[in-house]
Protein backbone atom coordinates (compact mmCIF):
# COMPACT_ATOMS: atom_id res chain seq x y z
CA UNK A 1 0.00 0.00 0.00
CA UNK A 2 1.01 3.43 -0.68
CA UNK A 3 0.61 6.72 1.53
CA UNK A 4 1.98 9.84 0.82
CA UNK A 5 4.53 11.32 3.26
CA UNK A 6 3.21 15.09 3.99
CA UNK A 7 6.24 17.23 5.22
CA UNK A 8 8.13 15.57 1.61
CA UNK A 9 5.25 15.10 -0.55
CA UNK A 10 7.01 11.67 -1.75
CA UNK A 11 4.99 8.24 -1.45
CA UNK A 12 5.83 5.74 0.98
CA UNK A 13 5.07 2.34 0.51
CA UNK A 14 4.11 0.71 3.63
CA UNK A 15 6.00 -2.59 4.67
CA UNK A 16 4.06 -3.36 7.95
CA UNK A 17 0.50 -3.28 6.87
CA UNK A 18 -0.77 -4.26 10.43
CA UNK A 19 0.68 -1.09 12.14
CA UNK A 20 -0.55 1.50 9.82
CA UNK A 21 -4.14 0.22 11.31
CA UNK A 22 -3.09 -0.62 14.30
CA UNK A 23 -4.05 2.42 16.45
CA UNK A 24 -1.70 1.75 19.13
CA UNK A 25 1.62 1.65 16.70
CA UNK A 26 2.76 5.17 16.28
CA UNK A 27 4.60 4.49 13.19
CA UNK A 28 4.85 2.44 10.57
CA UNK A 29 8.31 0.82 9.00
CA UNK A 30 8.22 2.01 4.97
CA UNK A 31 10.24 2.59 1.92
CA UNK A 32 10.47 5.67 0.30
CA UNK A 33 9.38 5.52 -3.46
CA UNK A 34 12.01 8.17 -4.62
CA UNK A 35 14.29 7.67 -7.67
CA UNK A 36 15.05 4.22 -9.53
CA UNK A 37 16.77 2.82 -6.92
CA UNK A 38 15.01 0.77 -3.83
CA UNK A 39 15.25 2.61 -0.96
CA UNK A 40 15.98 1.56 2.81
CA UNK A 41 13.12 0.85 4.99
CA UNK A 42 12.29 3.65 7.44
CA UNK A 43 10.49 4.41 10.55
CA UNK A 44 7.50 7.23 9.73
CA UNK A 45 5.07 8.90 12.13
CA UNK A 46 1.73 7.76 11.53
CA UNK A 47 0.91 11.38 11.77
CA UNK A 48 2.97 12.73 9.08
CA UNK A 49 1.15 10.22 6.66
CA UNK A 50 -2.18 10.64 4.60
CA UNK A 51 -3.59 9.03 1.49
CA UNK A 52 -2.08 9.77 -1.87
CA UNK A 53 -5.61 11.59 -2.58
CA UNK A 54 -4.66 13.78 0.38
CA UNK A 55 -7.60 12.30 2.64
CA UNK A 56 -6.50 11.47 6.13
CA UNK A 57 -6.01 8.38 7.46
CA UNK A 58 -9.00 7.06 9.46
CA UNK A 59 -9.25 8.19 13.19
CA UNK A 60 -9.69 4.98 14.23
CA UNK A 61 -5.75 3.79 12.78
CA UNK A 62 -4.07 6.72 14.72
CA UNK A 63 -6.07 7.05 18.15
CA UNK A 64 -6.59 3.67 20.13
CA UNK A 65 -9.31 5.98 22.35
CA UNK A 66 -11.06 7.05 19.37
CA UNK A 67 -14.51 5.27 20.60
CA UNK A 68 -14.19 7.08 24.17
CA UNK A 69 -14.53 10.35 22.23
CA UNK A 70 -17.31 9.83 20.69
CA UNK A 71 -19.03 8.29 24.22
CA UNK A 72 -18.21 11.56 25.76
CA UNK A 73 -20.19 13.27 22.96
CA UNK A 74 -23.09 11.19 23.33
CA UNK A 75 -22.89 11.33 26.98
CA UNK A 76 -22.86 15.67 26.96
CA UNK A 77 -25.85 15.35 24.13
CA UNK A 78 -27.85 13.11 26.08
CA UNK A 79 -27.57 14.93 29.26
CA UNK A 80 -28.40 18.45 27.55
């Protein structure tokens, strides 16, 4: 899979699929795709990486307390 690396704007193809949606992994290992040449794997901050469309990654593959957010919403709403 590819994601695009945001502070160089170069793909990164993604060598440990299981820890880009693994919201408690931080980073993933990848390879940059840059020149002709393979690259050496890498460690990249999840949070430095979106889709090559520019979308985001989902919420729920960078924060492993995503679903408590969204509790604490419905708790405040319901309580209003």
């Amino acid at each position: 899979m590819l994601v695009l690396h945001k502070p160089t704007g170069a793909l990164v193809e993604v060598l440990t699929l299981e820890s880009l949606y693994n919201p408690c992994m931080m980073e993933i290992m990848g390879q940059l795709q840059a020149g002709e040449e393979m690259q050496d794997p890498e460690s990249f901050p999840k949070s430095d990486l979106v889709f090559p469309s520019g979308e985001s990654l989902p919420r729920c593959w960078l924060d492993s307390h995503y679903r408590e957010h969204n509790l604490n919403k419905m708790d405040l709403a319901i309580a209003v």
